[in-house]
PDB file of N, CA and C in Angstrom:
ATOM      1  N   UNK A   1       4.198 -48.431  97.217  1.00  0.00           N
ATOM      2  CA  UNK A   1       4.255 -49.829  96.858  1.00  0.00           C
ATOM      3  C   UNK A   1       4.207 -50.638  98.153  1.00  0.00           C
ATOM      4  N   UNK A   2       3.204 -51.256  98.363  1.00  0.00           N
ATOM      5  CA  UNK A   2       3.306 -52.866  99.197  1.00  0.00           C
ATOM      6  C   UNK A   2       4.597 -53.182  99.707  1.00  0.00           C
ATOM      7  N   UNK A   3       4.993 -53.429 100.742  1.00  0.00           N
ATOM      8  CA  UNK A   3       6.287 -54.255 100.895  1.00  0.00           C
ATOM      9  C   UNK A   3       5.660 -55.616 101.088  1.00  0.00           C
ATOM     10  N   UNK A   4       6.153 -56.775 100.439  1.00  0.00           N
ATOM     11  CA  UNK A   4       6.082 -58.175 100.079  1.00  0.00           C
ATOM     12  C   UNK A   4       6.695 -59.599 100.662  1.00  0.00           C
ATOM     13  N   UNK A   5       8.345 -58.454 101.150  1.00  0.00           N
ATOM     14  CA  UNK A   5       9.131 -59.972 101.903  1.00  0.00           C
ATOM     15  C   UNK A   5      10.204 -58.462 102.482  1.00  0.00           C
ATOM     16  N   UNK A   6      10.920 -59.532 102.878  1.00  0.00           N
ATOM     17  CA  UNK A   6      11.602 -58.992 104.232  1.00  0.00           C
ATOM     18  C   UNK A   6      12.998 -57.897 103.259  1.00  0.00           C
ATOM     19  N   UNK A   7      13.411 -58.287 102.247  1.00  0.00           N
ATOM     20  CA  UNK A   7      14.114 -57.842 101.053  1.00  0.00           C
ATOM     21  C   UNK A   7      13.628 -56.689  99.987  1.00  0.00           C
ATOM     22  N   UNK A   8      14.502 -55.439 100.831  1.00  0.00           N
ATOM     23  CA  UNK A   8      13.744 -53.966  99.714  1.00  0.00           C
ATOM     24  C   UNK A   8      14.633 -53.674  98.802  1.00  0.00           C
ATOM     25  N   UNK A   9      13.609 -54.154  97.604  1.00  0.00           N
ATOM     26  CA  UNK A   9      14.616 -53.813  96.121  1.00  0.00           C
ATOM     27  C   UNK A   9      15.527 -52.604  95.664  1.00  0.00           C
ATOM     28  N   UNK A  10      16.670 -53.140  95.049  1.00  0.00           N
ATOM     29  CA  UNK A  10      17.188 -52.214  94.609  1.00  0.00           C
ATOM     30  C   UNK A  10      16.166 -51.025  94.072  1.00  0.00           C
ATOM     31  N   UNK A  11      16.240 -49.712  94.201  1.00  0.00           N
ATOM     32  CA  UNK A  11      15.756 -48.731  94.109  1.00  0.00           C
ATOM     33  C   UNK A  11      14.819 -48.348  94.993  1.00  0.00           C
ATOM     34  N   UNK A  12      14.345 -48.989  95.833  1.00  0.00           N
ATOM     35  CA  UNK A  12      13.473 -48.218  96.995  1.00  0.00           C
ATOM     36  C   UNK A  12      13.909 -48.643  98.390  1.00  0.00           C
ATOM     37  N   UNK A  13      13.266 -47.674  99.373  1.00  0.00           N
ATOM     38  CA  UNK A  13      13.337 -47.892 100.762  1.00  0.00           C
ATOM     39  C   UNK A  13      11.918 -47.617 101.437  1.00  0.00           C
ATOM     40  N   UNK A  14      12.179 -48.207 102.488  1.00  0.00           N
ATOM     41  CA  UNK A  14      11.045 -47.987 103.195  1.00  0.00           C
ATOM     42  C   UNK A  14      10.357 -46.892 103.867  1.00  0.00           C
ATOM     43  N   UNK A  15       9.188 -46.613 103.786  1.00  0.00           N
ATOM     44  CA  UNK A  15       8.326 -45.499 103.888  1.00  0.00           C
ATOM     45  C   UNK A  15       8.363 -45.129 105.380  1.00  0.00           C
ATOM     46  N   UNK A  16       7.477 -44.230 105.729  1.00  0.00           N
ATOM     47  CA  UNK A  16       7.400 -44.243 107.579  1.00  0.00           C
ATOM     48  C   UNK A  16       6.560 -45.129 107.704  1.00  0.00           C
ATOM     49  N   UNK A  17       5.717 -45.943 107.249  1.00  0.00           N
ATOM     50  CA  UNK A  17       5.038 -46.426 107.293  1.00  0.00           C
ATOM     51  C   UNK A  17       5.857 -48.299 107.191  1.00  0.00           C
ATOM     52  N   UNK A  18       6.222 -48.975 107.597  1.00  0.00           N
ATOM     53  CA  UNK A  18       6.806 -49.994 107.287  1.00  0.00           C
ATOM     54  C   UNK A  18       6.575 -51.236 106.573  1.00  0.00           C
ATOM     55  N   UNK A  19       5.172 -51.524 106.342  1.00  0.00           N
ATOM     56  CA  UNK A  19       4.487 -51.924 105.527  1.00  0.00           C
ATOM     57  C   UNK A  19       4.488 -51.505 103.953  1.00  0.00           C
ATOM     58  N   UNK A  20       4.984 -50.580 103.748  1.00  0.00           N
ATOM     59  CA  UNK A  20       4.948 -49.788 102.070  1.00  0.00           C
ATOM     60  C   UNK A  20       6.582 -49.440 101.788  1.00  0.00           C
ATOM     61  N   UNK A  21       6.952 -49.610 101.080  1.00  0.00           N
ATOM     62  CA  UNK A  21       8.118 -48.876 100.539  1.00  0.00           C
ATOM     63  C   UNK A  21       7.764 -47.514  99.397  1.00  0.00           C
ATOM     64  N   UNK A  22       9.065 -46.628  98.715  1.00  0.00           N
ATOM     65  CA  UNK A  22       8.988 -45.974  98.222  1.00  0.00           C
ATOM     66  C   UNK A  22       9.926 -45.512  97.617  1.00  0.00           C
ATOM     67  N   UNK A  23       9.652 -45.128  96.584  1.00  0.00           N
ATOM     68  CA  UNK A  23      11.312 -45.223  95.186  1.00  0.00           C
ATOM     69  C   UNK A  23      12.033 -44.547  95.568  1.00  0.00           C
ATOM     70  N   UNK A  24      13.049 -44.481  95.171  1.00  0.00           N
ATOM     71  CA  UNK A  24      14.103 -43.436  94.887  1.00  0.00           C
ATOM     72  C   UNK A  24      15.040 -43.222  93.540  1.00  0.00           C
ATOM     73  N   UNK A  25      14.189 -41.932  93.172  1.00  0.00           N
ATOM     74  CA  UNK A  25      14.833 -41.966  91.963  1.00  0.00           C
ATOM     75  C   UNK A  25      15.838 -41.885  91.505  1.00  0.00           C
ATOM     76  N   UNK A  26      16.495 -41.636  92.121  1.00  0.00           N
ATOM     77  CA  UNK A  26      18.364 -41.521  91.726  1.00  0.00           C
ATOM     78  C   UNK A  26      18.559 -42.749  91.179  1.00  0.00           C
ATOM     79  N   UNK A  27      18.133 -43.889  92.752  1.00  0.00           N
ATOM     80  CA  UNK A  27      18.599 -45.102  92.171  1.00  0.00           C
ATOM     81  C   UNK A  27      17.963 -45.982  90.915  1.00  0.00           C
ATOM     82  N   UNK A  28      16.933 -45.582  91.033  1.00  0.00           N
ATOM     83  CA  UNK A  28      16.103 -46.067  89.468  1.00  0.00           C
ATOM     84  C   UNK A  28      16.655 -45.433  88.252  1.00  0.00           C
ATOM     85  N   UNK A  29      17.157 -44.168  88.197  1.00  0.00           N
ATOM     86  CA  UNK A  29      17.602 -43.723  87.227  1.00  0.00           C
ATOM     87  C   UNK A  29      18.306 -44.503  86.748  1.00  0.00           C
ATOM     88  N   UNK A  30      19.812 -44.234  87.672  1.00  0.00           N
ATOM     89  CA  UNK A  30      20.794 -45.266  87.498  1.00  0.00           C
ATOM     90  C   UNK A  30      20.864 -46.416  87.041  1.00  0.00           C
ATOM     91  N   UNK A  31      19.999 -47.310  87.497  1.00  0.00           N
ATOM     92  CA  UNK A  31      19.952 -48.255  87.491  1.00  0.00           C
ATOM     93  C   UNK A  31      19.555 -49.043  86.184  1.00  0.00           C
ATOM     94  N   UNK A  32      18.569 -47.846  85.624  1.00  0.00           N
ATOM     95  CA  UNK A  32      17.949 -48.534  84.053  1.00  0.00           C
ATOM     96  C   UNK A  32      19.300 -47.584  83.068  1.00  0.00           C
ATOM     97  N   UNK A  33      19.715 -46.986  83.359  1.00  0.00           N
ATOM     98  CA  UNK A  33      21.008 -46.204  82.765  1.00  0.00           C
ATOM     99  C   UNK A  33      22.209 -47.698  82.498  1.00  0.00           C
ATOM    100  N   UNK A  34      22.547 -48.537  83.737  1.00  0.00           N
ATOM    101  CA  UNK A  34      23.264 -49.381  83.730  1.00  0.00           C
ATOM    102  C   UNK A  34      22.475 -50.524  82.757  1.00  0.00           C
ATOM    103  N   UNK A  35      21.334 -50.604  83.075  1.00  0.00           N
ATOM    104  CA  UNK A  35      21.014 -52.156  82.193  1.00  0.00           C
ATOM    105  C   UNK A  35      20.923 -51.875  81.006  1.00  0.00           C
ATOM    106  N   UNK A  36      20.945 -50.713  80.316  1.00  0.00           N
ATOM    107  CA  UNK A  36      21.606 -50.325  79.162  1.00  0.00           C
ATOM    108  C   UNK A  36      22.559 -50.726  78.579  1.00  0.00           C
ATOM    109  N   UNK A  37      23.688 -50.177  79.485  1.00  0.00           N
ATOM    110  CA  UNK A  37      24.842 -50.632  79.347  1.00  0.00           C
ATOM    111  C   UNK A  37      25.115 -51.837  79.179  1.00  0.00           C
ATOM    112  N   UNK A  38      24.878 -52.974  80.257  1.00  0.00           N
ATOM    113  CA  UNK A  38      24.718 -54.366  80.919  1.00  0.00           C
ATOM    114  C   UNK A  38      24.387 -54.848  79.458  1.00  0.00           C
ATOM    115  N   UNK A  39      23.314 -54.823  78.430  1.00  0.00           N
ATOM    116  CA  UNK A  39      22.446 -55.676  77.904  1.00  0.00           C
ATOM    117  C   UNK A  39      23.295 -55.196  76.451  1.00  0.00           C
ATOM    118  N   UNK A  40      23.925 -53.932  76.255  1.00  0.00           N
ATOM    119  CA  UNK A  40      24.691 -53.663  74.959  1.00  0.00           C
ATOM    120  C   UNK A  40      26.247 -54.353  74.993  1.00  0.00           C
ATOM    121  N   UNK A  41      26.667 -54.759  76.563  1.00  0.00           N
ATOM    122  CA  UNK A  41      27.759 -55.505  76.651  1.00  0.00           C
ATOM    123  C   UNK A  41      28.968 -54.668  76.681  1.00  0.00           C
ATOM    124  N   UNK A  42      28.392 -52.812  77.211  1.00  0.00           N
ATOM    125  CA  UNK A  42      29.743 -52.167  77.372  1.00  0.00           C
ATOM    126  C   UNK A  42      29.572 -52.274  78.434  1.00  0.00           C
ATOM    127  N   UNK A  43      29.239 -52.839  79.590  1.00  0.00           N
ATOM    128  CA  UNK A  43      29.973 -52.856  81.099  1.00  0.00           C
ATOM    129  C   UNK A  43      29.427 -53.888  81.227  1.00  0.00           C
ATOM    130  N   UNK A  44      30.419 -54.920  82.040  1.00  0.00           N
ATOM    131  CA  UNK A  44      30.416 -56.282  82.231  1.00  0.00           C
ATOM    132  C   UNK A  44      29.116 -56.245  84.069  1.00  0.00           C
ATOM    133  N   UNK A  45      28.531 -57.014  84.687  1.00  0.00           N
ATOM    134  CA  UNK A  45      27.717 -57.156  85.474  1.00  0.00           C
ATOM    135  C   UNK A  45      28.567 -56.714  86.535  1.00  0.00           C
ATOM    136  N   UNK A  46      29.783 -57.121  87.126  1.00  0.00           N
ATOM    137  CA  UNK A  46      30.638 -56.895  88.469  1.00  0.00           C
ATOM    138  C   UNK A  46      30.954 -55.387  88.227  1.00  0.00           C
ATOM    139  N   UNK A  47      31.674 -54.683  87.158  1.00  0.00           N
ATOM    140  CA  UNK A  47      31.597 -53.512  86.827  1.00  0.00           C
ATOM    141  C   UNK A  47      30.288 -52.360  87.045  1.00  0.00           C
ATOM    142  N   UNK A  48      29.152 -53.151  86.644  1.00  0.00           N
ATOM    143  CA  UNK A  48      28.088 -52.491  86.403  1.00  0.00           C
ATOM    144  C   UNK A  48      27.339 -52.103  87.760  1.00  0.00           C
ATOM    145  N   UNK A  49      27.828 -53.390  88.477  1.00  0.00           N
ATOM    146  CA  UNK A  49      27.790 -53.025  89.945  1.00  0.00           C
ATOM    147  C   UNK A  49      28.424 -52.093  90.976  1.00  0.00           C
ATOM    148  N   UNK A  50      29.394 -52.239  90.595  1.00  0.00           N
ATOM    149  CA  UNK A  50      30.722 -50.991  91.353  1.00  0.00           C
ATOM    150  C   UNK A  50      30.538 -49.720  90.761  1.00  0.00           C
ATOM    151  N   UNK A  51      30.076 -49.645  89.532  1.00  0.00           N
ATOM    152  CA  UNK A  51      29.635 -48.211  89.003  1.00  0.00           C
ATOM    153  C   UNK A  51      28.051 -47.805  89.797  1.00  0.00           C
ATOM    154  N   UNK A  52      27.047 -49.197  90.321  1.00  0.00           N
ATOM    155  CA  UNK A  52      25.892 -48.784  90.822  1.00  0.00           C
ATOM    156  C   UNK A  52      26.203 -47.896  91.725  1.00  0.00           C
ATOM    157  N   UNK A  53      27.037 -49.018  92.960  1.00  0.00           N
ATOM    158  CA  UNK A  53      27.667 -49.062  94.269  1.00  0.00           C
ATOM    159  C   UNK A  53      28.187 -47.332  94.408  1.00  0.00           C
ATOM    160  N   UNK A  54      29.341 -47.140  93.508  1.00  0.00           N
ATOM    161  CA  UNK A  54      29.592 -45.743  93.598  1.00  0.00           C
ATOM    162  C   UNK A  54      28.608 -44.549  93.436  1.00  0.00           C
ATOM    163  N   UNK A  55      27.808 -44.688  92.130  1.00  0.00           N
ATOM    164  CA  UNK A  55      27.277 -43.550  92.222  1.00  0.00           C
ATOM    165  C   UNK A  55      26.085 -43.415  92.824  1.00  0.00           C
ATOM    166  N   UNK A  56      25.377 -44.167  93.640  1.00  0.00           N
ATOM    167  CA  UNK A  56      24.284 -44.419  94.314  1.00  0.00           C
ATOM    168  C   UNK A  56      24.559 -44.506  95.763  1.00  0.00           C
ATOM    169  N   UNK A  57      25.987 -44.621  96.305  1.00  0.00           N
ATOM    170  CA  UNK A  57      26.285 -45.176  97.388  1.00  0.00           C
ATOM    171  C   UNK A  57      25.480 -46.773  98.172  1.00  0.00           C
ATOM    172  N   UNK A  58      24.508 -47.418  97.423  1.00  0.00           N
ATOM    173  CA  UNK A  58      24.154 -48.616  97.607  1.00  0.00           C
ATOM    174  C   UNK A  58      24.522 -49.838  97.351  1.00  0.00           C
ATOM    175  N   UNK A  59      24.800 -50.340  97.727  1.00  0.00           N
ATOM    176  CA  UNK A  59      25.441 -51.766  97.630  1.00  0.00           C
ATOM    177  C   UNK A  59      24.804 -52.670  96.757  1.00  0.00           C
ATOM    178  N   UNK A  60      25.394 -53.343  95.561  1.00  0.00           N
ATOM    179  CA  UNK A  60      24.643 -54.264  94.691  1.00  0.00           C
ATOM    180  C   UNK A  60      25.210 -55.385  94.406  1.00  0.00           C
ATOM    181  N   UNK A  61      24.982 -56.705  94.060  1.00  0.00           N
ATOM    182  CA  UNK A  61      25.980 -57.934  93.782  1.00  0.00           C
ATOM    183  C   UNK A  61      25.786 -57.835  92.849  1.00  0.00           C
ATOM    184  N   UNK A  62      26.761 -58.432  92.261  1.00  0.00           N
ATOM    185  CA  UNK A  62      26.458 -59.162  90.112  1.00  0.00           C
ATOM    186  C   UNK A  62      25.323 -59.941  90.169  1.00  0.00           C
ATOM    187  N   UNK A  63      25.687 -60.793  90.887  1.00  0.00           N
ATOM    188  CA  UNK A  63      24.357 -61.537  90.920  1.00  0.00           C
ATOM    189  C   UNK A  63      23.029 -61.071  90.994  1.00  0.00           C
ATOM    190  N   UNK A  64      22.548 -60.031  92.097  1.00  0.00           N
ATOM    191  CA  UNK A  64      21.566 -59.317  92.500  1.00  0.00           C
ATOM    192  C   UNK A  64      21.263 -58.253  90.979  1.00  0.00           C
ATOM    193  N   UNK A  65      22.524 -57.736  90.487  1.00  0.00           N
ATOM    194  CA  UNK A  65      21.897 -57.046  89.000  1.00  0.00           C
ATOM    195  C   UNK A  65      21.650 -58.184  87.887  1.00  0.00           C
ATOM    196  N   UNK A  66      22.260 -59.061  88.153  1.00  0.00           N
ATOM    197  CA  UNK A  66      21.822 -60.085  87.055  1.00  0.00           C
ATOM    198  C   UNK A  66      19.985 -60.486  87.096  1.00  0.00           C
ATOM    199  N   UNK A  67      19.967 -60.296  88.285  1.00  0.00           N
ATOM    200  CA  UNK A  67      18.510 -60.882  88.303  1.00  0.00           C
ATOM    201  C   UNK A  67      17.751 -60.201  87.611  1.00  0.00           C
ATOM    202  N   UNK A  68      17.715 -58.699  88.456  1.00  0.00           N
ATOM    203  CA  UNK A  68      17.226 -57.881  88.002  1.00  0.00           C
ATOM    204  C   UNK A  68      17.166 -57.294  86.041  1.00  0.00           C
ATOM    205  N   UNK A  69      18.048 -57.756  85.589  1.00  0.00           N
ATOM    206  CA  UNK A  69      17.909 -57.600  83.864  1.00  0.00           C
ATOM    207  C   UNK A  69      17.112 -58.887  83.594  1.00  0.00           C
ATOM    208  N   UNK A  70      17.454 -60.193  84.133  1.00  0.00           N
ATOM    209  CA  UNK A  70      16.319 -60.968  83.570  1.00  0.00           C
ATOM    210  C   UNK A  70      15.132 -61.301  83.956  1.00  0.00           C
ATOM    211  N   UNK A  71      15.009 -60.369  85.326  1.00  0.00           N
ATOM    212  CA  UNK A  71      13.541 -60.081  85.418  1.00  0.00           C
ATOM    213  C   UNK A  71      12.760 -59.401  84.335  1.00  0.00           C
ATOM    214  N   UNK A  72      13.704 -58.164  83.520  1.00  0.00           N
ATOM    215  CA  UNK A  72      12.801 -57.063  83.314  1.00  0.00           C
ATOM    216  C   UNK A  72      12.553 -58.145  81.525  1.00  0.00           C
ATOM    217  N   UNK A  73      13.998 -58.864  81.696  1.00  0.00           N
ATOM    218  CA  UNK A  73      13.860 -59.532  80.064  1.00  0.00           C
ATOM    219  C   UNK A  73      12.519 -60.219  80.431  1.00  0.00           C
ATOM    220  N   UNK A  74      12.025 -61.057  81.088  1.00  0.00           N
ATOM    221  CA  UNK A  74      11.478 -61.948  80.727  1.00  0.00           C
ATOM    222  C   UNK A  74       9.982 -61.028  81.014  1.00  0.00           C
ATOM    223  N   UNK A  75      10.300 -60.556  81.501  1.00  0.00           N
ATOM    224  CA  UNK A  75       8.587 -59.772  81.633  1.00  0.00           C
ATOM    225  C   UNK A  75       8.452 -58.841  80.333  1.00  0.00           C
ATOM    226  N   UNK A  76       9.058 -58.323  79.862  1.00  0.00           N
ATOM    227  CA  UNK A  76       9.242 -57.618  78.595  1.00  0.00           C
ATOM    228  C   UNK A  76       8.716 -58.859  77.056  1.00  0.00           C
ATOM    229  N   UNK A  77       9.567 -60.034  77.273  1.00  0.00           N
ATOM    230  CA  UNK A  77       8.744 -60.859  76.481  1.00  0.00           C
ATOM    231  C   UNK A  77       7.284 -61.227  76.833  1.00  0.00           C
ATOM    232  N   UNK A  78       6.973 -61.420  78.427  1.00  0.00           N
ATOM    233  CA  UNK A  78       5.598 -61.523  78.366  1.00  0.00           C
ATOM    234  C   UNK A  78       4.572 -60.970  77.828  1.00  0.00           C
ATOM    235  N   UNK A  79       5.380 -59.497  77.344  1.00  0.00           N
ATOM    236  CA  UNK A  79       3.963 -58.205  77.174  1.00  0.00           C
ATOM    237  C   UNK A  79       3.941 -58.153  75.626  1.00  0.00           C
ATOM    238  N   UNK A  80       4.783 -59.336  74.907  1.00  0.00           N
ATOM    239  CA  UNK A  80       4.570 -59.182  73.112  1.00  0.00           C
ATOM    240  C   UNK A  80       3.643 -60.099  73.143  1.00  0.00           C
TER     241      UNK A  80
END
């Protein structure tokens, strides 16, 4: 994947190449595992974060996962 701005998304890091990033699946796993959770309303966003934080060892804000669910919401309505 392209790197775009100076900010590498939750779930990837950067390649040897510094220009490209590249996933990591642990944290993608996780991560759509939590917005599960997040969007059924059994783990609250600050929670959902400290559960990222732990089992990923990566650092996430509420805020920063908040985005990220209404990114995927609103692009998810785009594609009906």
């Amino acid at each position: 994947m392209k790197r775009t701005s100076s900010t590498i998304p939750y779930g990837f890091k950067l390649s040897k190449d510094p220009k490209y990033l590249e996933a990591v699946p642990e944290e993608l796993e996780e991560l759509e595992h939590i917005k599960t959770l997040v969007k059924t309303k059994s783990l609250s966003l600050r929670d959902a974060a400290d559960w990222l934080y732990h089992s990923t060892g990566r650092p996430i804000s509420h805020v920063g996962l908040k985005k990220i669910i209404d990114k995927d919401e609103r692009l998810g309505q785009e594609s009906r």
